[in-house]
Every structure is written in structure tokens, then in C-alpha cells.
PDB file of N, CA and C in Angstrom:
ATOM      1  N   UNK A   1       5.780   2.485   1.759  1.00  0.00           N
ATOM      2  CA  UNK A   1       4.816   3.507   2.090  1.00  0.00           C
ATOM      3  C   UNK A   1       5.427   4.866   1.755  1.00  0.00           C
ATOM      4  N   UNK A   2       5.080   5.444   0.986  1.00  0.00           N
ATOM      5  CA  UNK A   2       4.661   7.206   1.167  1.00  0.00           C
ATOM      6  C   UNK A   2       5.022   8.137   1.826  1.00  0.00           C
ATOM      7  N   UNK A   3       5.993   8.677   2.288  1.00  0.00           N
ATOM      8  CA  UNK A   3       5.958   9.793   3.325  1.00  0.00           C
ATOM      9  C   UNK A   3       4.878  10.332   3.538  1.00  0.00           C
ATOM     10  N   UNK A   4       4.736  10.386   4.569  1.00  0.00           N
ATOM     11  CA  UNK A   4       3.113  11.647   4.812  1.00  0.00           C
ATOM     12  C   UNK A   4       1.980  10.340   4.493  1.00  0.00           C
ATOM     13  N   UNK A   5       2.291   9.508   4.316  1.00  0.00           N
ATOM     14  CA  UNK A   5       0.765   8.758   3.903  1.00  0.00           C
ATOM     15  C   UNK A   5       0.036   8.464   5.210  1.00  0.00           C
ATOM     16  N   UNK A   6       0.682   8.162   6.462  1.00  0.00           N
ATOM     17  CA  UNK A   6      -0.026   8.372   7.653  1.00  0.00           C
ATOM     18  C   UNK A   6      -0.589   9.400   7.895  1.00  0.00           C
ATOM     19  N   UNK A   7      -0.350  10.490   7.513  1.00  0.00           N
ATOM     20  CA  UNK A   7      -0.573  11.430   7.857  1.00  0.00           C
ATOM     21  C   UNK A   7      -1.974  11.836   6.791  1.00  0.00           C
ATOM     22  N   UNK A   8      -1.837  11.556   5.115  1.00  0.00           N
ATOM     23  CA  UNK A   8      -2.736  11.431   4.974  1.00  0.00           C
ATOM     24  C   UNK A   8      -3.975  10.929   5.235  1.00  0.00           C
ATOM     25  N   UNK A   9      -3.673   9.684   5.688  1.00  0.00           N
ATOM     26  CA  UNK A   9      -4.787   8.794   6.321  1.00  0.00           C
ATOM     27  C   UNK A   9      -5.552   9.322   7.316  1.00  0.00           C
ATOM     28  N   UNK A  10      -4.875   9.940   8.288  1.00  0.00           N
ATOM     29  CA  UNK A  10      -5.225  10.957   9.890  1.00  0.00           C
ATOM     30  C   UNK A  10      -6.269  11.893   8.905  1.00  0.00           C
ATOM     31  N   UNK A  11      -6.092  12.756   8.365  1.00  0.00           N
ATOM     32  CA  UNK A  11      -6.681  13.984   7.711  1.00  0.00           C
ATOM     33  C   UNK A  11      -7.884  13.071   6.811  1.00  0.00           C
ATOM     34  N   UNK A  12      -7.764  12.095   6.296  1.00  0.00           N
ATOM     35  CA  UNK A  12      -8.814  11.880   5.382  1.00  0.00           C
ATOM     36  C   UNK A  12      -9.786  11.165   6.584  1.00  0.00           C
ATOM     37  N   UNK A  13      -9.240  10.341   7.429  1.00  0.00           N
ATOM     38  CA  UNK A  13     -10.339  10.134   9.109  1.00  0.00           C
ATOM     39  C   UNK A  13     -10.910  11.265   9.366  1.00  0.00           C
ATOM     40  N   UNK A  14     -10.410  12.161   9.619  1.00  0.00           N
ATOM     41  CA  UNK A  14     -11.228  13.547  10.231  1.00  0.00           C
ATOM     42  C   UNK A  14     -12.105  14.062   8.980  1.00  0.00           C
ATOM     43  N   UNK A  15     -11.656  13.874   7.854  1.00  0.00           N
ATOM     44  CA  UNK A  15     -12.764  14.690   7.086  1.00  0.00           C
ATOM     45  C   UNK A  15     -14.588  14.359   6.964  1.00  0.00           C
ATOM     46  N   UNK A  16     -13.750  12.309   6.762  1.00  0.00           N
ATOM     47  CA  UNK A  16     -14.986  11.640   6.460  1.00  0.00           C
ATOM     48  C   UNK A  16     -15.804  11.934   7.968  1.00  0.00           C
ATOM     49  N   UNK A  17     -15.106  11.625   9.002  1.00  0.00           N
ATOM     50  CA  UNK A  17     -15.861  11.639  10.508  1.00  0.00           C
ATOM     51  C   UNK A  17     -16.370  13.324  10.525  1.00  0.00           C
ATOM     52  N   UNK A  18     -16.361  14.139   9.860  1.00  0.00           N
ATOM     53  CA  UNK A  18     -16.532  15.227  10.040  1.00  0.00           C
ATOM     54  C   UNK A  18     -18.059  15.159   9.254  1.00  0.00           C
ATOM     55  N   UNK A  19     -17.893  14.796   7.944  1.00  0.00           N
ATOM     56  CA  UNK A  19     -18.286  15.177   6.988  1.00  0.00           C
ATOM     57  C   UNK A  19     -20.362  13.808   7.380  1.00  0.00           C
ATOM     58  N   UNK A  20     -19.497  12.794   8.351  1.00  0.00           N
ATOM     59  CA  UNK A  20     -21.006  12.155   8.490  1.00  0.00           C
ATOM     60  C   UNK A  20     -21.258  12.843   9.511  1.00  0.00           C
ATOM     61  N   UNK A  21     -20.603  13.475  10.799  1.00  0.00           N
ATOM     62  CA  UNK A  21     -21.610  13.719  11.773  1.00  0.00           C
ATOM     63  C   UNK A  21     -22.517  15.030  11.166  1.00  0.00           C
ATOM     64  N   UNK A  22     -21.777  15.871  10.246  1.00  0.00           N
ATOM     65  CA  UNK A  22     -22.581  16.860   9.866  1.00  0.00           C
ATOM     66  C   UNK A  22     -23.858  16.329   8.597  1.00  0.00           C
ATOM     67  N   UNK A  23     -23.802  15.463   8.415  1.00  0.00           N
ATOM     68  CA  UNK A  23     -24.573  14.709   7.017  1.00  0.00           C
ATOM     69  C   UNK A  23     -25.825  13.980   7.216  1.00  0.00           C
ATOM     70  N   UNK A  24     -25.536  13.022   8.560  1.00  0.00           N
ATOM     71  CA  UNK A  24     -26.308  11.859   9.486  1.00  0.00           C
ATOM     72  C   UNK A  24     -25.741  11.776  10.426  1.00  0.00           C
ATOM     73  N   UNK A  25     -25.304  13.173  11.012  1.00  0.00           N
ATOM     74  CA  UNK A  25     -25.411  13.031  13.066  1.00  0.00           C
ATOM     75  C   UNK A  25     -24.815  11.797  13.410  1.00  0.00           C
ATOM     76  N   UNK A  26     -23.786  11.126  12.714  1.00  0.00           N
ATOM     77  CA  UNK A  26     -23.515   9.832  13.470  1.00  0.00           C
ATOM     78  C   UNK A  26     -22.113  10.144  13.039  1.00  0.00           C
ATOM     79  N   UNK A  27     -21.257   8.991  14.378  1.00  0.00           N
ATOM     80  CA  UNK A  27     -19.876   9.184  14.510  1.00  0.00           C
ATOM     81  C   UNK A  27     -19.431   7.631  13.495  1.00  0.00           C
ATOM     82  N   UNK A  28     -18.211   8.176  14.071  1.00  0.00           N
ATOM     83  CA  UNK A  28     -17.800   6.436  13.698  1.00  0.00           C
ATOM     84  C   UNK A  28     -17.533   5.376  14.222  1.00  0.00           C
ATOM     85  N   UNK A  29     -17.538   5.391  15.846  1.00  0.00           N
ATOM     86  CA  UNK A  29     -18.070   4.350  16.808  1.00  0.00           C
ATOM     87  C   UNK A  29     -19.468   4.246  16.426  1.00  0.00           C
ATOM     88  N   UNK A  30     -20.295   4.853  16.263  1.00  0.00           N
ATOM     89  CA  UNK A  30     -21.847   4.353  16.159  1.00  0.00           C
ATOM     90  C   UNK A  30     -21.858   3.615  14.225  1.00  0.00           C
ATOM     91  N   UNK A  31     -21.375   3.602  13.851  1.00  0.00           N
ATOM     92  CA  UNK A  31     -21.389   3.427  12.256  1.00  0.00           C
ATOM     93  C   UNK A  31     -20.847   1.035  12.351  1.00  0.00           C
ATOM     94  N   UNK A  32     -19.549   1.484  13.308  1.00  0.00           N
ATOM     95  CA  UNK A  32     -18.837   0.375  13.633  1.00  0.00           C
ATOM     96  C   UNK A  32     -17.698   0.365  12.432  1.00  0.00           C
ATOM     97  N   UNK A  33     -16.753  -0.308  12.526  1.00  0.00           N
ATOM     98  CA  UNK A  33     -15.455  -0.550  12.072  1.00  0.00           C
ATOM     99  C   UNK A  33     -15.107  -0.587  10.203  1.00  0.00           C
ATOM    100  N   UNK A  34     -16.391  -1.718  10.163  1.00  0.00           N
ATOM    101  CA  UNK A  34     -16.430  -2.107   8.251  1.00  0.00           C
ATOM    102  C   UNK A  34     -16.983  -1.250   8.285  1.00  0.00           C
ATOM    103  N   UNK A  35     -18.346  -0.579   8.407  1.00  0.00           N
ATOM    104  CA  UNK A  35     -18.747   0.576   7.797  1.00  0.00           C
ATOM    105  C   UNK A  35     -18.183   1.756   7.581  1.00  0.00           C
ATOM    106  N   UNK A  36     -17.483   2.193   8.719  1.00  0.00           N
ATOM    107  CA  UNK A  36     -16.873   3.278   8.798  1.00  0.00           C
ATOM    108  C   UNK A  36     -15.643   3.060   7.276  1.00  0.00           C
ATOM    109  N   UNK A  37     -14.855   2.358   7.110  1.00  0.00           N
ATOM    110  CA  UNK A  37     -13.727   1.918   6.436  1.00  0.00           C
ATOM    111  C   UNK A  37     -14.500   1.636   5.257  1.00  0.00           C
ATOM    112  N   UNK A  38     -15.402   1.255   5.265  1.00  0.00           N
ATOM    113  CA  UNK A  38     -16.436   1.478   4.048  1.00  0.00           C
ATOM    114  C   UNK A  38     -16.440   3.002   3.008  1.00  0.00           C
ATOM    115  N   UNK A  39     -17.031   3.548   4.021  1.00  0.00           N
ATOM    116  CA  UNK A  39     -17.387   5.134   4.435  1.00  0.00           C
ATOM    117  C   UNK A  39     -15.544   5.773   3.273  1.00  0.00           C
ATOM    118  N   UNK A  40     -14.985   5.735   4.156  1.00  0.00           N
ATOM    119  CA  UNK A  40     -13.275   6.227   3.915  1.00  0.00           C
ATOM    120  C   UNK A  40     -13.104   5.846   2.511  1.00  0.00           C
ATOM    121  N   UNK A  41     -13.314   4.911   1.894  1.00  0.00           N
ATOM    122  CA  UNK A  41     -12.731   4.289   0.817  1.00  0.00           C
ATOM    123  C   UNK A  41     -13.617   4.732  -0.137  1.00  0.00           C
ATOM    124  N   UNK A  42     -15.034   4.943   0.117  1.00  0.00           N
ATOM    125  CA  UNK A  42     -15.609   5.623  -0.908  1.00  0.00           C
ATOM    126  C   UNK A  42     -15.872   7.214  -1.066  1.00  0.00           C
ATOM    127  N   UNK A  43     -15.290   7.619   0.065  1.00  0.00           N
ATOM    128  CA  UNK A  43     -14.657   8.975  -0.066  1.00  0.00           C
ATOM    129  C   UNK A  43     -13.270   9.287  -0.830  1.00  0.00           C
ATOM    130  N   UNK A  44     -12.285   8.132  -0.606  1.00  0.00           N
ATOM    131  CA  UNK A  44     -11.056   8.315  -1.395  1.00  0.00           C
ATOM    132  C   UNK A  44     -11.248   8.328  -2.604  1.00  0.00           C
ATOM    133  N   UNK A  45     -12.458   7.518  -3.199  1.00  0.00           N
ATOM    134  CA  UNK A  45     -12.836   7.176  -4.712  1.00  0.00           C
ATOM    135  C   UNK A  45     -13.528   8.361  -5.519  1.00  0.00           C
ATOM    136  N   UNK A  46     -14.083   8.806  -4.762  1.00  0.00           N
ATOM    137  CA  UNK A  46     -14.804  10.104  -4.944  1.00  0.00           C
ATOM    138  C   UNK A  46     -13.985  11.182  -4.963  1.00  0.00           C
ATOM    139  N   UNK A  47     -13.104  11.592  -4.433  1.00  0.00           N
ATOM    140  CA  UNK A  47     -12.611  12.798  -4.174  1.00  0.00           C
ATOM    141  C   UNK A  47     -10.999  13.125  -4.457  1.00  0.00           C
ATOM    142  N   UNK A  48     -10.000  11.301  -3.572  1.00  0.00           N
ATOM    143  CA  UNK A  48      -8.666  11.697  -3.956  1.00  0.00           C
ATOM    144  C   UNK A  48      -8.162  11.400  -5.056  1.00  0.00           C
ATOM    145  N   UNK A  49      -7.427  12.292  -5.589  1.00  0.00           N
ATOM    146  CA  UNK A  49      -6.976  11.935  -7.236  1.00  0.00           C
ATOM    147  C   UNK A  49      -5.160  11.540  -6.484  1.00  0.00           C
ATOM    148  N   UNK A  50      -4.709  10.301  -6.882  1.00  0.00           N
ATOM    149  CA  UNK A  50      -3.473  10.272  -6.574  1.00  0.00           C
ATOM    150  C   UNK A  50      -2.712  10.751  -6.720  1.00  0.00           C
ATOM    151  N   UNK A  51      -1.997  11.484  -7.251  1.00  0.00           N
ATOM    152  CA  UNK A  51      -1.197  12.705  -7.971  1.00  0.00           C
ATOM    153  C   UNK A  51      -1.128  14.031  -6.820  1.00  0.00           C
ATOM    154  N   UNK A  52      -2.250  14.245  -6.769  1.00  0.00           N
ATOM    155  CA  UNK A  52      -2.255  15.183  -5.857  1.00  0.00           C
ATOM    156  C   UNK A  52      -1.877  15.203  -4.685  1.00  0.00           C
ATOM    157  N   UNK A  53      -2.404  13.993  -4.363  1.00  0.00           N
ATOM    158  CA  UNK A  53      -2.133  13.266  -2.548  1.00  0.00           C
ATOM    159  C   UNK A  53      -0.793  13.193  -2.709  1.00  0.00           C
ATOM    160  N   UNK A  54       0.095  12.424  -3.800  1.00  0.00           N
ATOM    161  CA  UNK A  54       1.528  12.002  -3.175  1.00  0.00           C
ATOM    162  C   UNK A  54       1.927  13.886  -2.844  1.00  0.00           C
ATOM    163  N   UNK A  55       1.875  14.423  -3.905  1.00  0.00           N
ATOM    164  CA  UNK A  55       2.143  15.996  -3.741  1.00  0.00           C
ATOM    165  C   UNK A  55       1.592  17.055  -2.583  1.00  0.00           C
ATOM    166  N   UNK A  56       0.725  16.443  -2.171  1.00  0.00           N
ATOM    167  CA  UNK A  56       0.308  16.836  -0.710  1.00  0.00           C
ATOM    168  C   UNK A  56       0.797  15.472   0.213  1.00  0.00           C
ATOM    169  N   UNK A  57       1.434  14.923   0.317  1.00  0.00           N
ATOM    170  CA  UNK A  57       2.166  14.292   1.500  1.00  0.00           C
ATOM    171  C   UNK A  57       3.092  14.515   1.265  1.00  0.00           C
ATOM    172  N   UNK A  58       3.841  15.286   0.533  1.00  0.00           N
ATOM    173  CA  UNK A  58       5.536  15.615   0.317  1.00  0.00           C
ATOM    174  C   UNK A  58       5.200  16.959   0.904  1.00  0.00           C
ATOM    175  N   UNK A  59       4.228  17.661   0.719  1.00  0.00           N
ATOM    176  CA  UNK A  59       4.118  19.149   1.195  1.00  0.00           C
ATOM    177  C   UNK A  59       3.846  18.802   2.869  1.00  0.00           C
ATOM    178  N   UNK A  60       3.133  18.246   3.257  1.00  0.00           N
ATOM    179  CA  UNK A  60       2.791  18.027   4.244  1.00  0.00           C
ATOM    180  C   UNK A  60       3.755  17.921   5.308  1.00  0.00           C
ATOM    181  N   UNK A  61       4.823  16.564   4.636  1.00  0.00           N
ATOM    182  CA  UNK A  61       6.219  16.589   5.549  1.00  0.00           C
ATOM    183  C   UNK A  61       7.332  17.755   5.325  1.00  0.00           C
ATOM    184  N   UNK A  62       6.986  18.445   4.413  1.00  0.00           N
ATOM    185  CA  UNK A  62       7.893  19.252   4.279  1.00  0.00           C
ATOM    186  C   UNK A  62       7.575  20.726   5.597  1.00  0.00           C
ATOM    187  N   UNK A  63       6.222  20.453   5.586  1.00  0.00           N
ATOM    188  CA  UNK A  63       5.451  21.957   6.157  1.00  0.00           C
ATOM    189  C   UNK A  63       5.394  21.486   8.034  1.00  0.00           C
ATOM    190  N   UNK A  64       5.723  20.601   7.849  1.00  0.00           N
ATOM    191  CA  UNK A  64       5.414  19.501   9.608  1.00  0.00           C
ATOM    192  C   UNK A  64       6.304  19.114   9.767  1.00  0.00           C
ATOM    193  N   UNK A  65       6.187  18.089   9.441  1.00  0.00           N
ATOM    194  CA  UNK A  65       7.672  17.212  10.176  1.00  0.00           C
ATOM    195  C   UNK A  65       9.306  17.539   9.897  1.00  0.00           C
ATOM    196  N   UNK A  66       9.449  17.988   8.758  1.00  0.00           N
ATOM    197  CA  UNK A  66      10.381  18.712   8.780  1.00  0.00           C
ATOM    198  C   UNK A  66      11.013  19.513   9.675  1.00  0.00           C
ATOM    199  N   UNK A  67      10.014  20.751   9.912  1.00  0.00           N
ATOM    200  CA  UNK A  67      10.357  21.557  11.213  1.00  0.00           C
ATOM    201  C   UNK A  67      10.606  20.775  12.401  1.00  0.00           C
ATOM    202  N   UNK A  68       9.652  20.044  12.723  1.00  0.00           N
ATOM    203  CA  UNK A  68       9.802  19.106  13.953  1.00  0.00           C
ATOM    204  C   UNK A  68      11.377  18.615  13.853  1.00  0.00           C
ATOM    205  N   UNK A  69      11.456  18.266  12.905  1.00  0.00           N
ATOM    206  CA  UNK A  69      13.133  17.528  12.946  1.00  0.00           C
ATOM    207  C   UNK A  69      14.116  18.945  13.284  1.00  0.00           C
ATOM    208  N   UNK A  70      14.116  19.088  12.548  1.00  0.00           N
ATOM    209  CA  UNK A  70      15.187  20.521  12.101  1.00  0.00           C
ATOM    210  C   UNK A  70      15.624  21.542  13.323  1.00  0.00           C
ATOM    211  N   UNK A  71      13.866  21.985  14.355  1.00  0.00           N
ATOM    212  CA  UNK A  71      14.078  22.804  15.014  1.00  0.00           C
ATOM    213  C   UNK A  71      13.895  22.626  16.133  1.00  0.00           C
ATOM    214  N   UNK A  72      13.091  21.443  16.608  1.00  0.00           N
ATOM    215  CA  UNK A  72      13.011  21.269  18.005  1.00  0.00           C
ATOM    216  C   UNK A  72      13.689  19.748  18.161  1.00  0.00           C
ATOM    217  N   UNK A  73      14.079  18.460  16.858  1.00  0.00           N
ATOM    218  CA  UNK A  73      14.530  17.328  17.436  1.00  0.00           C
ATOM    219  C   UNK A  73      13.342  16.487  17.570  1.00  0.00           C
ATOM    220  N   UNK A  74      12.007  16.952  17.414  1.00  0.00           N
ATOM    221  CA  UNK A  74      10.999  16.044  18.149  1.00  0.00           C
ATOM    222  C   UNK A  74      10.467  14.847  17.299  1.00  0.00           C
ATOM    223  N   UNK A  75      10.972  15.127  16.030  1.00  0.00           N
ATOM    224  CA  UNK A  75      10.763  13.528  14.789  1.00  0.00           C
ATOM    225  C   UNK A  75      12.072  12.885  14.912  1.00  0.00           C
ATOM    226  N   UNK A  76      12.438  11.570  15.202  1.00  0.00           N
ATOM    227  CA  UNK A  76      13.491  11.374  14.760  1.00  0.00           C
ATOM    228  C   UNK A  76      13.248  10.275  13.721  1.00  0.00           C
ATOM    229  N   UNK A  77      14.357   9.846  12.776  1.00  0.00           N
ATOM    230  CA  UNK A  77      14.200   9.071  11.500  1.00  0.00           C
ATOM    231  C   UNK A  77      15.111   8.050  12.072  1.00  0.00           C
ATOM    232  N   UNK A  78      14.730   6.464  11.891  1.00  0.00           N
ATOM    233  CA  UNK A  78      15.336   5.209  12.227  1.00  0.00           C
ATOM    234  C   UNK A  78      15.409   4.846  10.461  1.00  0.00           C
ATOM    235  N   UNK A  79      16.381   3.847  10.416  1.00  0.00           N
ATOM    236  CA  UNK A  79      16.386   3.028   9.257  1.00  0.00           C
ATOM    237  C   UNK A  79      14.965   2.492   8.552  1.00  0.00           C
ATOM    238  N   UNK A  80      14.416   2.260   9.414  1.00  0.00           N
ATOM    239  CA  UNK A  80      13.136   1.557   8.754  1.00  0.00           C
ATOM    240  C   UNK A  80      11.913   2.470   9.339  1.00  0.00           C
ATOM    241  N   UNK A  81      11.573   3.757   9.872  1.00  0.00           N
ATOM    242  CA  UNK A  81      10.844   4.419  10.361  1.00  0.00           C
ATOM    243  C   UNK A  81      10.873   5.763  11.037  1.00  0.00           C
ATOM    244  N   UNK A  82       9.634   6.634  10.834  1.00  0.00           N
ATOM    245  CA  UNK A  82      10.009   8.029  11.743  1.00  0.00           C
ATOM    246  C   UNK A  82       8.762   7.902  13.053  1.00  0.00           C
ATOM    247  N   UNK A  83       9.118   8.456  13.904  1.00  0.00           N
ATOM    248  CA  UNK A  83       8.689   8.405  15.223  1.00  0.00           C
ATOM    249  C   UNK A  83       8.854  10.271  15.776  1.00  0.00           C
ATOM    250  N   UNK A  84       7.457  10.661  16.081  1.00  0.00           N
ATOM    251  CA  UNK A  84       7.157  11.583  16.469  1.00  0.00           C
ATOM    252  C   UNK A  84       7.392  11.514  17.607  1.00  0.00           C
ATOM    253  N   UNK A  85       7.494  12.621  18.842  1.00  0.00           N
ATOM    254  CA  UNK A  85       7.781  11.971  19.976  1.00  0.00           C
ATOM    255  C   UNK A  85       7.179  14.025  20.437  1.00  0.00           C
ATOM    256  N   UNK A  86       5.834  14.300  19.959  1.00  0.00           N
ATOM    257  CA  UNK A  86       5.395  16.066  20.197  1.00  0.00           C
ATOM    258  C   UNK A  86       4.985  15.820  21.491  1.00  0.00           C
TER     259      UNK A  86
END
């Protein structure tokens, strides 16, 4: 996995959930699980160009979690994982 690709994932949830309640007034509990994930994937197809994303999840950890590490301690990095702990 990606650095930042969780993080992408978080941000591309909020856009699509943003982008239906303002579209068709509906969330994504009311949509249900496949649809919703439906929903996401044909927003990624539409919109994310890969290239960009890896380059915005390197910016992303660089602009976030980074600091978190660096200045307050609150990311720490394991061998096989990072763990926020804000």
C-alpha cells in the first residue's frame, strides 16, 4: 500500500458522500454498502488520474503526518504499519 492511500480513501469518502447529499439528498447509509462503493469507484474512474493521487498522498503525508511525527510524537511507525494515536 501507498503512503497516504488511507488517507486518500478518507478524502475521496467525504467527497463522494458530499457530492450525493448535495446531488440526491441521500447519504450513504440510505444508498447501503454496494451502492455506495459503487458510487466511489465510479467517481475514482471519472475524476482520479493515478499520477496525481500517488503525488498527492506523498504531499499529504508530508503536510500531516509528518508533523504529527516530528512535533508532537502522535504517529508512530511499526515495521509493518503507522498508527495515529491524535
Amino acid at each position: 500500500m501507498a503512503a497516504g492511500t488511507d488517507h486518500a480513501g478518507i478524502a475521496t469518502q467525504m467527497v463522494v458522500e458530499r457530492s450525493l447529499k448535495e446531488t440526491e439528498n441521500v447519504t450513504r447509509q440510505e444508498l447501503g454498502r454496494e451502492e455506495f462503493e459503487r458510487r466511489v469507484w465510479q467517481w475514482k474512474e471519472q475524476y482520479a488520474d493515478d499520477s496525481q493521487a500517488d503525488a498527492a498522498h506523498r504531499r499529504l503525508v508530508r503536510l500531516v503526518a509528518q508533523p504529527l511525527h516530528d512535533g508532537r510524537g502522535a504517529v508512530a511507525r511499526g515495521a509493518r504499519n503507522v498508527r495515529a494515536a491524535v
